[in-house]
Every structure is written in structure tokens, then in C-alpha cells.
C-alpha atoms as a PDB file:
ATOM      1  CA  UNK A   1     -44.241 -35.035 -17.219  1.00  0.00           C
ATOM      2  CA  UNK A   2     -41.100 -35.198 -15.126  1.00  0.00           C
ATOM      3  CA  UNK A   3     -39.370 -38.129 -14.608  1.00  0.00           C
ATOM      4  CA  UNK A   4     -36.199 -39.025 -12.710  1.00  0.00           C
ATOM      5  CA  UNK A   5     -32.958 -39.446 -13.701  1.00  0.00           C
ATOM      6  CA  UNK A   6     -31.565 -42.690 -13.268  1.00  0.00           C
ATOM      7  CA  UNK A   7     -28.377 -42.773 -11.262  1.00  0.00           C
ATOM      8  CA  UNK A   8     -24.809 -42.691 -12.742  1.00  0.00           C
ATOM      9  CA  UNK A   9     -22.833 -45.599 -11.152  1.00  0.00           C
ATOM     10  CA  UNK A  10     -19.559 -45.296  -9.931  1.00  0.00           C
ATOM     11  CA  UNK A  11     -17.304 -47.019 -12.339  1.00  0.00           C
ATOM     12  CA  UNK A  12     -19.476 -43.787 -15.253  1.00  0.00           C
ATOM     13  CA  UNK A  13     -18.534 -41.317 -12.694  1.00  0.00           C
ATOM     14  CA  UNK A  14     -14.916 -42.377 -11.564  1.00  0.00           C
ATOM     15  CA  UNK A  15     -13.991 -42.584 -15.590  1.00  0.00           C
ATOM     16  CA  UNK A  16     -14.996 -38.985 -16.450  1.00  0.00           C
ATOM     17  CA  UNK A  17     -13.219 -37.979 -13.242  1.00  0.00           C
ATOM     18  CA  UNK A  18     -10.364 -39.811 -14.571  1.00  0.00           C
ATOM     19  CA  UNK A  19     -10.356 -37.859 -17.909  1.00  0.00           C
ATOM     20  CA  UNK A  20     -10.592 -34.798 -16.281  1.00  0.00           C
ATOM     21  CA  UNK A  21      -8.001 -35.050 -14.465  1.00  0.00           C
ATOM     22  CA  UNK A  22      -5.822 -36.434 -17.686  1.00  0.00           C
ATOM     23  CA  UNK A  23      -6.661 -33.373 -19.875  1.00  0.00           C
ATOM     24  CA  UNK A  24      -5.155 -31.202 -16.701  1.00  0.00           C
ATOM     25  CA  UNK A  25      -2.311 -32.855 -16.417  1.00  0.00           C
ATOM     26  CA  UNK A  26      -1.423 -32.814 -20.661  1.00  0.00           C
ATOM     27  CA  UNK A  27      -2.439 -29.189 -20.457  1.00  0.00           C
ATOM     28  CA  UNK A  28      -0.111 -28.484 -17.293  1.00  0.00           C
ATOM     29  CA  UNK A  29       3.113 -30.265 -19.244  1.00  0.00           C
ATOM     30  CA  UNK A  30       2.715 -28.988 -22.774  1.00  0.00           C
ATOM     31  CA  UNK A  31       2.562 -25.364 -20.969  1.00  0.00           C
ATOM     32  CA  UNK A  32       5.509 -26.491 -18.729  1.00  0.00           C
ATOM     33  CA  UNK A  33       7.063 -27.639 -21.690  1.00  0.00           C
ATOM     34  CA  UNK A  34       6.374 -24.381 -23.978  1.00  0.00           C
ATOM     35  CA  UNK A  35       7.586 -22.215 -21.213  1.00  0.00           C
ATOM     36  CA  UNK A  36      10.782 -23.933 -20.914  1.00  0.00           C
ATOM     37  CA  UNK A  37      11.279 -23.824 -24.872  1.00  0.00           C
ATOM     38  CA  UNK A  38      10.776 -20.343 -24.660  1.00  0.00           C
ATOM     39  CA  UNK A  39      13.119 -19.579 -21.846  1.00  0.00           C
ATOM     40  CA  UNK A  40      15.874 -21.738 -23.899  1.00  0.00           C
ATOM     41  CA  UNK A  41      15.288 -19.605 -26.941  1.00  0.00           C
ATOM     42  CA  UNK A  42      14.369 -22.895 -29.132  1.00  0.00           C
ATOM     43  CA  UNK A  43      10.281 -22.065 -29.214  1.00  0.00           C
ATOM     44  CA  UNK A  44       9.793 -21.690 -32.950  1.00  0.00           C
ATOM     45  CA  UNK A  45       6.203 -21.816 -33.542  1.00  0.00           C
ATOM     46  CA  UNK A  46       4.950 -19.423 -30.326  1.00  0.00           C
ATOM     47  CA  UNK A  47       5.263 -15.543 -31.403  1.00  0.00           C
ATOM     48  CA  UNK A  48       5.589 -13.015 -27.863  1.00  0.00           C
ATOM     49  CA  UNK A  49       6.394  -9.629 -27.356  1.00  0.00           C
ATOM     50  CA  UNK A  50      10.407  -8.588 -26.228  1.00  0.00           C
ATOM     51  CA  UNK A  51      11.025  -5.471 -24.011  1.00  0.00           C
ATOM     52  CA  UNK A  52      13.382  -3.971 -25.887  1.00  0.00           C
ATOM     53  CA  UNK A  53      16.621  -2.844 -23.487  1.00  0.00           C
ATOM     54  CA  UNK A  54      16.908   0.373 -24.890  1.00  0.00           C
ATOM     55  CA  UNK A  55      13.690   1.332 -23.427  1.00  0.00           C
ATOM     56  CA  UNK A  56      14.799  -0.082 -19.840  1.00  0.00           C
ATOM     57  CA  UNK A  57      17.891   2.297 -19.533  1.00  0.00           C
ATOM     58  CA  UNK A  58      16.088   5.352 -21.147  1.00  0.00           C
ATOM     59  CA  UNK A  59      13.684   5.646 -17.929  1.00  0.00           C
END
């Protein structure tokens, strides 16, 4: 038989809201932060394809 569910209060609610948001965030900088390593030449551990030049003043 159905019952209902008991309410979530607001301090439950606001604290997976909260951790949410966190995980954005640390997502957003370490891909900030990769990017930048990767435009300074110093990424070492992330593997991505190059356009070769050649190619560029062939066409």
C-alpha cells in the first residue's frame, strides 16, 4: 500500500545543494587548470591530437 514520503527539511536539502554545487566548481578548475597546462605545453599526462602545419599550407 502506498504511503507518503516524509518531507526532506531544509538544512537535508540545502547540504546536497551545497555539494552539488562544490563538485561543479572542482570540475570547472581542474578543466580550467588542464586547459591552461596544455596551452603552456607542460600537460604531461593528457594525450591530444596536433594539426600538423604541413597539412595547413598544402590546401
Amino acid at each position: 500500500m502506498a504511503v507518503p514520503k516524509k518531507k526532506t527539511s531544509k538544512s537535508k536539502r540545502d547540504m546536497r545543494r551545497a555539494n552539488w554545487k562544490r563538485k561543479a566548481a572542482d570540475q570547472a578548475q581542474k578543466a580550467l587548470s588542464l586547459g591552461k597546462s596544455i596551452l603552456t605545453g607542460r600537460a604531461e599526462g593528457f594525450v591530444y591530437p596536433q594539426a600538423d602545419e604541413d597539412e595547413d599550407e598544402e590546401s
